[in-house]
PDB file of N, CA and C in Angstrom:
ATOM      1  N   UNK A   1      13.184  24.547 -21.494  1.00  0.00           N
ATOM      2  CA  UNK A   1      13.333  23.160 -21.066  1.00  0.00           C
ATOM      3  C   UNK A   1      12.286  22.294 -21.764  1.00  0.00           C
ATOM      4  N   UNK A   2      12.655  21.303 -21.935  1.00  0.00           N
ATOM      5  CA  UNK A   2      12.170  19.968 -22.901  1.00  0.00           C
ATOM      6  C   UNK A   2      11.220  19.383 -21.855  1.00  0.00           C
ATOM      7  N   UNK A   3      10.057  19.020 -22.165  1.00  0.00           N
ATOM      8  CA  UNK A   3       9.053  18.320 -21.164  1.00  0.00           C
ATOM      9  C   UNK A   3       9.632  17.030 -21.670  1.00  0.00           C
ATOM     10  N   UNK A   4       9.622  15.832 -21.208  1.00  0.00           N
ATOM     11  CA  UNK A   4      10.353  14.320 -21.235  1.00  0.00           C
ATOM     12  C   UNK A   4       8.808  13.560 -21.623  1.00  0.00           C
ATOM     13  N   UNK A   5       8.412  13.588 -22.343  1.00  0.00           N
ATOM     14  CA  UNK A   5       7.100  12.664 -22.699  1.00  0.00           C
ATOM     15  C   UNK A   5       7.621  11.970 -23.740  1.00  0.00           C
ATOM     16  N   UNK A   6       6.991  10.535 -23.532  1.00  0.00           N
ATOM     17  CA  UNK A   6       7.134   9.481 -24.301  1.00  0.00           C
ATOM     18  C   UNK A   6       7.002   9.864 -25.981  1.00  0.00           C
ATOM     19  N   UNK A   7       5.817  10.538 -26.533  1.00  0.00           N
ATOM     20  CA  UNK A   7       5.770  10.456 -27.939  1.00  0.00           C
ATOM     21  C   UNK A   7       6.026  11.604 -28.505  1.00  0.00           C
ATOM     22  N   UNK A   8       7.332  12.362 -27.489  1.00  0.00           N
ATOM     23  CA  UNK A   8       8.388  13.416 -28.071  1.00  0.00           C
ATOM     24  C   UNK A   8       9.758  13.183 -28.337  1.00  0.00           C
ATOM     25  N   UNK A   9       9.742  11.785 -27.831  1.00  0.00           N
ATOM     26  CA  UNK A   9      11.609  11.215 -27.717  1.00  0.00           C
ATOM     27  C   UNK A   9      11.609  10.531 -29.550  1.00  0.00           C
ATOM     28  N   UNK A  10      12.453  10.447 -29.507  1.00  0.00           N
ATOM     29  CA  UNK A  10      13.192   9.511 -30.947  1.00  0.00           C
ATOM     30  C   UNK A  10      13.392   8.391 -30.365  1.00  0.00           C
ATOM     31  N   UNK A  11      13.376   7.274 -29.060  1.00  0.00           N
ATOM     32  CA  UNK A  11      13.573   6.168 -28.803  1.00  0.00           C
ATOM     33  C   UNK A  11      12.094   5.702 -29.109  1.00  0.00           C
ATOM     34  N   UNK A  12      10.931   6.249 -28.948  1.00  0.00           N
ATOM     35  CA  UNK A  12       9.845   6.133 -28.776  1.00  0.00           C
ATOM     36  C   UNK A  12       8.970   5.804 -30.341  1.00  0.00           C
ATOM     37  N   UNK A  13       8.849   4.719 -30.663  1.00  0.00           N
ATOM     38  CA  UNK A  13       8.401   4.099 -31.705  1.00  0.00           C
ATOM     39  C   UNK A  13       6.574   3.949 -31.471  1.00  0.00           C
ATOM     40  N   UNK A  14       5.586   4.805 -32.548  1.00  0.00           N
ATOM     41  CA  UNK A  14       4.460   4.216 -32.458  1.00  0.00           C
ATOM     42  C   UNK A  14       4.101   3.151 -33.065  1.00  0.00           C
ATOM     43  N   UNK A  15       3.137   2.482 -32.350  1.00  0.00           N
ATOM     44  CA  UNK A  15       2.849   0.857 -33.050  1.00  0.00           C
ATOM     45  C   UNK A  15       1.041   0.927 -32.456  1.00  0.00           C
ATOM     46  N   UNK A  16       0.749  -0.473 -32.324  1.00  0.00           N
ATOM     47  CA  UNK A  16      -1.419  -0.062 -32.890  1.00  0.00           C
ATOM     48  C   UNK A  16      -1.572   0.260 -31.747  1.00  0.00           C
ATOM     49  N   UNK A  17      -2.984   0.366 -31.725  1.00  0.00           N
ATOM     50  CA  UNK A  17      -3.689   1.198 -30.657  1.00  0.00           C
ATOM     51  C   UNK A  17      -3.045   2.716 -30.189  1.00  0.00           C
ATOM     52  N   UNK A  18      -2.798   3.359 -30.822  1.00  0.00           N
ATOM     53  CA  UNK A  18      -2.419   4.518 -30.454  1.00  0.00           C
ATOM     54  C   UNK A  18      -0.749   4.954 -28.924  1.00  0.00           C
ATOM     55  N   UNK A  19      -0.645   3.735 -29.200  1.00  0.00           N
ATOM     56  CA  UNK A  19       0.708   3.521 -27.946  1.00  0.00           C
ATOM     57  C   UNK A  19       2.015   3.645 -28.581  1.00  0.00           C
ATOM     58  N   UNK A  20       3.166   3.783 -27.992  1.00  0.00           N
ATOM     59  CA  UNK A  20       4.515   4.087 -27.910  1.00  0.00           C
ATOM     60  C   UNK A  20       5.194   2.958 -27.593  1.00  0.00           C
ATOM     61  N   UNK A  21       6.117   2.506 -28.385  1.00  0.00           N
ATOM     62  CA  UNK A  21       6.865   1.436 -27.916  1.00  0.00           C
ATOM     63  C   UNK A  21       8.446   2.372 -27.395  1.00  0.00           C
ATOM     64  N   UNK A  22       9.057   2.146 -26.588  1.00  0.00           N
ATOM     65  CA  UNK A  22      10.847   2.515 -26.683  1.00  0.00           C
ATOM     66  C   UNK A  22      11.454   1.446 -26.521  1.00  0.00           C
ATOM     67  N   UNK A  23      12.334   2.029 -27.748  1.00  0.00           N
ATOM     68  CA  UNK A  23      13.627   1.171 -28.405  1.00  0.00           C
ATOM     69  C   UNK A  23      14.559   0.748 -26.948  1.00  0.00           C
ATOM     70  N   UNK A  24      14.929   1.650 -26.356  1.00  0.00           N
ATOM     71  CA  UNK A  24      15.880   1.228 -25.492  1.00  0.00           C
ATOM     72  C   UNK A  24      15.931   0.030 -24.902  1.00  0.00           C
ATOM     73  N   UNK A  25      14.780  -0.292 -24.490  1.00  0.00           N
ATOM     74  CA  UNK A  25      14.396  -2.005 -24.207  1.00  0.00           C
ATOM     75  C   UNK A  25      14.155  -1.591 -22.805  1.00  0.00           C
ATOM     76  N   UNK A  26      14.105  -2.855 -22.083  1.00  0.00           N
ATOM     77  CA  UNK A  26      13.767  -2.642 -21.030  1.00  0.00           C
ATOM     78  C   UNK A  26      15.039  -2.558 -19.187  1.00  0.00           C
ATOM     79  N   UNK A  27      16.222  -2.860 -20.472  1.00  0.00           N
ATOM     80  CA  UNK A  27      17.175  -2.295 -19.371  1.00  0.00           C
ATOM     81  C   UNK A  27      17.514  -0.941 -18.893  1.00  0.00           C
ATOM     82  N   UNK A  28      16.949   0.032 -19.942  1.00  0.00           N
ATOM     83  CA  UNK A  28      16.583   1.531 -19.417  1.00  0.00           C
ATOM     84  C   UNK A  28      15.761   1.647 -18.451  1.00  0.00           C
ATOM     85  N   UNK A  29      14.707   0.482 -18.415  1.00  0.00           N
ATOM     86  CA  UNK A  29      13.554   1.102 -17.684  1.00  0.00           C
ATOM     87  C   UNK A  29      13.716   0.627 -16.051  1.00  0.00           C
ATOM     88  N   UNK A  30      14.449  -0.532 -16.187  1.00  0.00           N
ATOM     89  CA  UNK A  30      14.486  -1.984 -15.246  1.00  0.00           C
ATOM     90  C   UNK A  30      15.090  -0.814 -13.898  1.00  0.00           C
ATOM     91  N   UNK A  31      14.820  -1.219 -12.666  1.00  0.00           N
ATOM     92  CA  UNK A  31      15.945  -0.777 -11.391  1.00  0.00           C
ATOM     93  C   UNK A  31      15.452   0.355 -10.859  1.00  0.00           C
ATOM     94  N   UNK A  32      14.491   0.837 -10.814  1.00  0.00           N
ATOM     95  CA  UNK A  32      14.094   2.233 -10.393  1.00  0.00           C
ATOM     96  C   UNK A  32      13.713   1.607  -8.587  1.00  0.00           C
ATOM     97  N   UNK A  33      13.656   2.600  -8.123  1.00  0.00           N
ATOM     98  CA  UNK A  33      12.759   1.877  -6.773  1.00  0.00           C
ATOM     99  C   UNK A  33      12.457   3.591  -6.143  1.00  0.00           C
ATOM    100  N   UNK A  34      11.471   3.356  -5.176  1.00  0.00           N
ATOM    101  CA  UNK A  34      10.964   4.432  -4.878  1.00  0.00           C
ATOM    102  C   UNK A  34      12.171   5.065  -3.915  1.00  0.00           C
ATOM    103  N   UNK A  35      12.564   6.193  -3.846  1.00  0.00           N
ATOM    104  CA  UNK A  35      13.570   6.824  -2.806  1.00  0.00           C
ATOM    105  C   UNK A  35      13.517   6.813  -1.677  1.00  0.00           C
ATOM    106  N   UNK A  36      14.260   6.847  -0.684  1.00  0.00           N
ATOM    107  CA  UNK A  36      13.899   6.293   0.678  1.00  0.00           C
ATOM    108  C   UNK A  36      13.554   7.760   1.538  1.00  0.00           C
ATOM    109  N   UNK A  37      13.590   8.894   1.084  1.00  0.00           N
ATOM    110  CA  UNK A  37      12.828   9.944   1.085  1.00  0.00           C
ATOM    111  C   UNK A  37      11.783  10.279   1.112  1.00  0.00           C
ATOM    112  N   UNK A  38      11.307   9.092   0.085  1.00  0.00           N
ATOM    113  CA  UNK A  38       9.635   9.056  -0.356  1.00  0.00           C
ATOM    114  C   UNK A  38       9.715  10.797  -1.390  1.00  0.00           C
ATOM    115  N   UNK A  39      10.353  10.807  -2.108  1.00  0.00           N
ATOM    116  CA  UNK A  39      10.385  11.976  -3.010  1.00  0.00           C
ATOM    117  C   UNK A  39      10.655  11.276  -4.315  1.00  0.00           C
ATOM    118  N   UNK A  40      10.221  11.363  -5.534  1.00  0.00           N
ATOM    119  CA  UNK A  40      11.088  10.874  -6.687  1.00  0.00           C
ATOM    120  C   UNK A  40      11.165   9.951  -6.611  1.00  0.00           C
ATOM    121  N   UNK A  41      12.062   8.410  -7.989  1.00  0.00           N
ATOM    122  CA  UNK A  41      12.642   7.870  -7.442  1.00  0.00           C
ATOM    123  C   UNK A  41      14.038   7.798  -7.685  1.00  0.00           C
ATOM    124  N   UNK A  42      14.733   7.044  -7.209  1.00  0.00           N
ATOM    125  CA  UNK A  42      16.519   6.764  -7.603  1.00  0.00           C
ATOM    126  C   UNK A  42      16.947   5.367  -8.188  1.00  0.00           C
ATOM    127  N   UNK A  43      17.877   5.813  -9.412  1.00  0.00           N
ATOM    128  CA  UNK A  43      18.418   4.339  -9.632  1.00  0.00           C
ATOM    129  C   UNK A  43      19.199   3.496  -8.891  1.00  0.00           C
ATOM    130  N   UNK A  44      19.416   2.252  -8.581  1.00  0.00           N
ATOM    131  CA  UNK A  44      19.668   1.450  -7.698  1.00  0.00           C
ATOM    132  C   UNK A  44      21.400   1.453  -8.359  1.00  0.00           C
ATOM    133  N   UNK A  45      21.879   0.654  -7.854  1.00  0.00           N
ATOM    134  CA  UNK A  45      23.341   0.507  -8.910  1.00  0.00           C
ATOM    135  C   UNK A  45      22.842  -0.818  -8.625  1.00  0.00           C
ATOM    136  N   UNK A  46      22.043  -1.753  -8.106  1.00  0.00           N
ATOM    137  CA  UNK A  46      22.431  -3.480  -8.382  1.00  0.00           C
ATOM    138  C   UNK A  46      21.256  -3.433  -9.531  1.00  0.00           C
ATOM    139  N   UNK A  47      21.098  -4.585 -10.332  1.00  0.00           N
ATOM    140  CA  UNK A  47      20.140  -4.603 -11.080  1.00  0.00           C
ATOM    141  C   UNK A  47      18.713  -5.347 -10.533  1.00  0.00           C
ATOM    142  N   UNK A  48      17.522  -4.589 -10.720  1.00  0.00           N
ATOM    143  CA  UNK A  48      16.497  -5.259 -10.042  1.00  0.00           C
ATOM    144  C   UNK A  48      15.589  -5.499 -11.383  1.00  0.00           C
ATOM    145  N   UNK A  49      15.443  -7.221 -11.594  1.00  0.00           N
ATOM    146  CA  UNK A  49      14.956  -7.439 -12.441  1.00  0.00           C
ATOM    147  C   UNK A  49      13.458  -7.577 -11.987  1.00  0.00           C
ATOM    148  N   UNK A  50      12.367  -7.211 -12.755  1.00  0.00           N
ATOM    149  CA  UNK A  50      11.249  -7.171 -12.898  1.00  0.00           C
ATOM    150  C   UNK A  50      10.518  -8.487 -14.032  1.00  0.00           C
ATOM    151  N   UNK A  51       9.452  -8.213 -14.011  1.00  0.00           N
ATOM    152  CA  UNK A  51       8.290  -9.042 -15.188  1.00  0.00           C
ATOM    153  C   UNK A  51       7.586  -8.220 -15.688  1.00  0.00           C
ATOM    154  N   UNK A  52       7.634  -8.907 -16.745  1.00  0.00           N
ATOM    155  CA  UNK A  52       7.365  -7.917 -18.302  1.00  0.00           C
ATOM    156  C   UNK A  52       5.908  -8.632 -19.076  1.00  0.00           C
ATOM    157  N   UNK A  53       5.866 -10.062 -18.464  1.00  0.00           N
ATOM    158  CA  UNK A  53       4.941 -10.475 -19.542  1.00  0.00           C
ATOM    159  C   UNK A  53       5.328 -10.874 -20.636  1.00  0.00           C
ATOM    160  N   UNK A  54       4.418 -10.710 -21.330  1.00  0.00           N
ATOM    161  CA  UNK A  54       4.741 -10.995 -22.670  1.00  0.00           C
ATOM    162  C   UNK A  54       5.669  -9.657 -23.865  1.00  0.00           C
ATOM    163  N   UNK A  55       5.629  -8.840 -23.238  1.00  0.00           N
ATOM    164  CA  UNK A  55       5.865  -7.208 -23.476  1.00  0.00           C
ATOM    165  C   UNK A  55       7.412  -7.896 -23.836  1.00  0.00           C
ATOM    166  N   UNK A  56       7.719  -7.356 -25.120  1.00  0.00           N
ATOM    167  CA  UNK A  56       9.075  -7.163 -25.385  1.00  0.00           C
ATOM    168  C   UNK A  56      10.371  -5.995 -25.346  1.00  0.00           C
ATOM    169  N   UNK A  57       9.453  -4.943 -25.627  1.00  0.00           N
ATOM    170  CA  UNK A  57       9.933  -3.467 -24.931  1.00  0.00           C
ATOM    171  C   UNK A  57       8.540  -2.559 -24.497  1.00  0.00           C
ATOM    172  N   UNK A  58       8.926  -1.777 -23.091  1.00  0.00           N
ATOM    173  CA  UNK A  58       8.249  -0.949 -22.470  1.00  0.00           C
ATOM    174  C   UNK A  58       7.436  -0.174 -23.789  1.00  0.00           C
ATOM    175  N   UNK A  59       5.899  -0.285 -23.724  1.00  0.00           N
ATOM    176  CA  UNK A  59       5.319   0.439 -23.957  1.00  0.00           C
ATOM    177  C   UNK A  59       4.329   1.420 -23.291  1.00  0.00           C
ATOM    178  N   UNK A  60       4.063   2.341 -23.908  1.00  0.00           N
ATOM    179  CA  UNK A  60       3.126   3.603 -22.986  1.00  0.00           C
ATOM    180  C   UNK A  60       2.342   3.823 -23.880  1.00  0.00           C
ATOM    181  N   UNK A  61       1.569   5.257 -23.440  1.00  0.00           N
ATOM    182  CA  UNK A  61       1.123   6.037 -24.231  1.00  0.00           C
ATOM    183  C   UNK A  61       1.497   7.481 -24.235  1.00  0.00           C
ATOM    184  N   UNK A  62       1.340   7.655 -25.812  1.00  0.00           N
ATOM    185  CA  UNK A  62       2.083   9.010 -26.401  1.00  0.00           C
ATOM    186  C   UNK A  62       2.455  10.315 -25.051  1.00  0.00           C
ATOM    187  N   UNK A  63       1.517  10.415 -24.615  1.00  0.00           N
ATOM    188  CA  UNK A  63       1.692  11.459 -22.954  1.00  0.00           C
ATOM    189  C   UNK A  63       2.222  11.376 -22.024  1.00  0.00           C
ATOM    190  N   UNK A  64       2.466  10.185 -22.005  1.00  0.00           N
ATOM    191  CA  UNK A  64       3.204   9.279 -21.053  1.00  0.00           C
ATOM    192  C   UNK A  64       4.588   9.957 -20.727  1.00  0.00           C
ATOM    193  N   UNK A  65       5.187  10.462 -19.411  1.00  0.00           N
ATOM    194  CA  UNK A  65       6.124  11.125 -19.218  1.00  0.00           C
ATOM    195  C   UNK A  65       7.212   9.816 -18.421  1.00  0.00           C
ATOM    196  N   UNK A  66       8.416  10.224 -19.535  1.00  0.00           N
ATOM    197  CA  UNK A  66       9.731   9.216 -19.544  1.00  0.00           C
ATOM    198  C   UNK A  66       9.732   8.424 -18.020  1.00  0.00           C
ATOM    199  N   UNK A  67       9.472   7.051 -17.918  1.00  0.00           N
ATOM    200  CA  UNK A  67      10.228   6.211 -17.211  1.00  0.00           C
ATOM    201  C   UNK A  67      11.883   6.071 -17.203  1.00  0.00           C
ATOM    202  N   UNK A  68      12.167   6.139 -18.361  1.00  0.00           N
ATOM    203  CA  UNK A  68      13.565   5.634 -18.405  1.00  0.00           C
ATOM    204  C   UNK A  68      14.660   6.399 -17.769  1.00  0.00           C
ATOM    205  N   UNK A  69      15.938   5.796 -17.906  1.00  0.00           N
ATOM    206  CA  UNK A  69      17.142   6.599 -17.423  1.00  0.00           C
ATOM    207  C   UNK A  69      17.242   8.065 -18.023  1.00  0.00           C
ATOM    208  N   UNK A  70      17.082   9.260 -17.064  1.00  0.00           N
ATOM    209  CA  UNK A  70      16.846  10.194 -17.118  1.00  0.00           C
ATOM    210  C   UNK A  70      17.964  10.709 -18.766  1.00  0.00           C
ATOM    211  N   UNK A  71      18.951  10.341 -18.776  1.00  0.00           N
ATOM    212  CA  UNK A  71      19.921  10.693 -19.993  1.00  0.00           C
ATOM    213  C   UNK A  71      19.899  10.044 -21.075  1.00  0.00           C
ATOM    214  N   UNK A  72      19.093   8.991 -21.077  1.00  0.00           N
ATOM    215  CA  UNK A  72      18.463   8.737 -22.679  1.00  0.00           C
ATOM    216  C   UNK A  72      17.431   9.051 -23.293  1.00  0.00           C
ATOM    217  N   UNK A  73      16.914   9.952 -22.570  1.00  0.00           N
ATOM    218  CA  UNK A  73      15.594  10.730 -23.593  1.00  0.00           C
ATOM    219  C   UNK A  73      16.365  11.915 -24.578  1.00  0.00           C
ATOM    220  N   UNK A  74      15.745  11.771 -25.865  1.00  0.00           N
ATOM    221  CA  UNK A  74      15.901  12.439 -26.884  1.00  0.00           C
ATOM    222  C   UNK A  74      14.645  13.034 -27.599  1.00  0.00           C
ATOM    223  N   UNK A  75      15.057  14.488 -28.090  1.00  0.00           N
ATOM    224  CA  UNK A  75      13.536  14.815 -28.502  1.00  0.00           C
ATOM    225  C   UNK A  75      13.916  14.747 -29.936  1.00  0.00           C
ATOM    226  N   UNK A  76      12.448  14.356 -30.291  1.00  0.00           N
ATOM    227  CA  UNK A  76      12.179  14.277 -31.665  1.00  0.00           C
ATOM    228  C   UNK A  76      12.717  15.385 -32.616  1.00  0.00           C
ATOM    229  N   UNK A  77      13.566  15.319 -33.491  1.00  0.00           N
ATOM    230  CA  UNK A  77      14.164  16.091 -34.459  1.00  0.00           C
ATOM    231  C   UNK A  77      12.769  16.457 -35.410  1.00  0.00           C
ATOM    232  N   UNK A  78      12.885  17.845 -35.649  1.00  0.00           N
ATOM    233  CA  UNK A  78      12.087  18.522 -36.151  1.00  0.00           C
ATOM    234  C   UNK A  78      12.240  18.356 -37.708  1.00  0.00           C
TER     235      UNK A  78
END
């Protein structure tokens, strides 16, 4: 099994300071909310828009384990 970290995906673009940008933008990332379980969290089906700032797509750092929609992480082709 594939560990899901940010600067192992192919969406995951490095740019300065040593950080990760992903391509997907930020409608991958947008809608999460904590589970009403309090376990994990779950995607919503309405859209819950957030603030970004000035941020044009979600960035992290390289270790950083996937925010996004669990089925668009891709690992880096060898």
């Amino acid at each position: 099994m594939t560990t899901q970290i940010c600067g192992n995906c192919r969406h995951g673009t490095p740019i300065e300071h040593g950080m990760i940008q992903c391509q997907l933008g930020w409608e991958a990332h947008d809608g999460l909310l904590p589970n009403v379980r309090g376990k994990g969290k779950s995607r919503v089906v309405i859209p819950v828009h957030m603030a970004h700032g000035e941020l044009e797509k979600p960035e992290a750092t390289p270790t950083c384990r996937c925010g996004c929609s669990p089925d668009k992480w891709l690992p880096v082709k060898a």
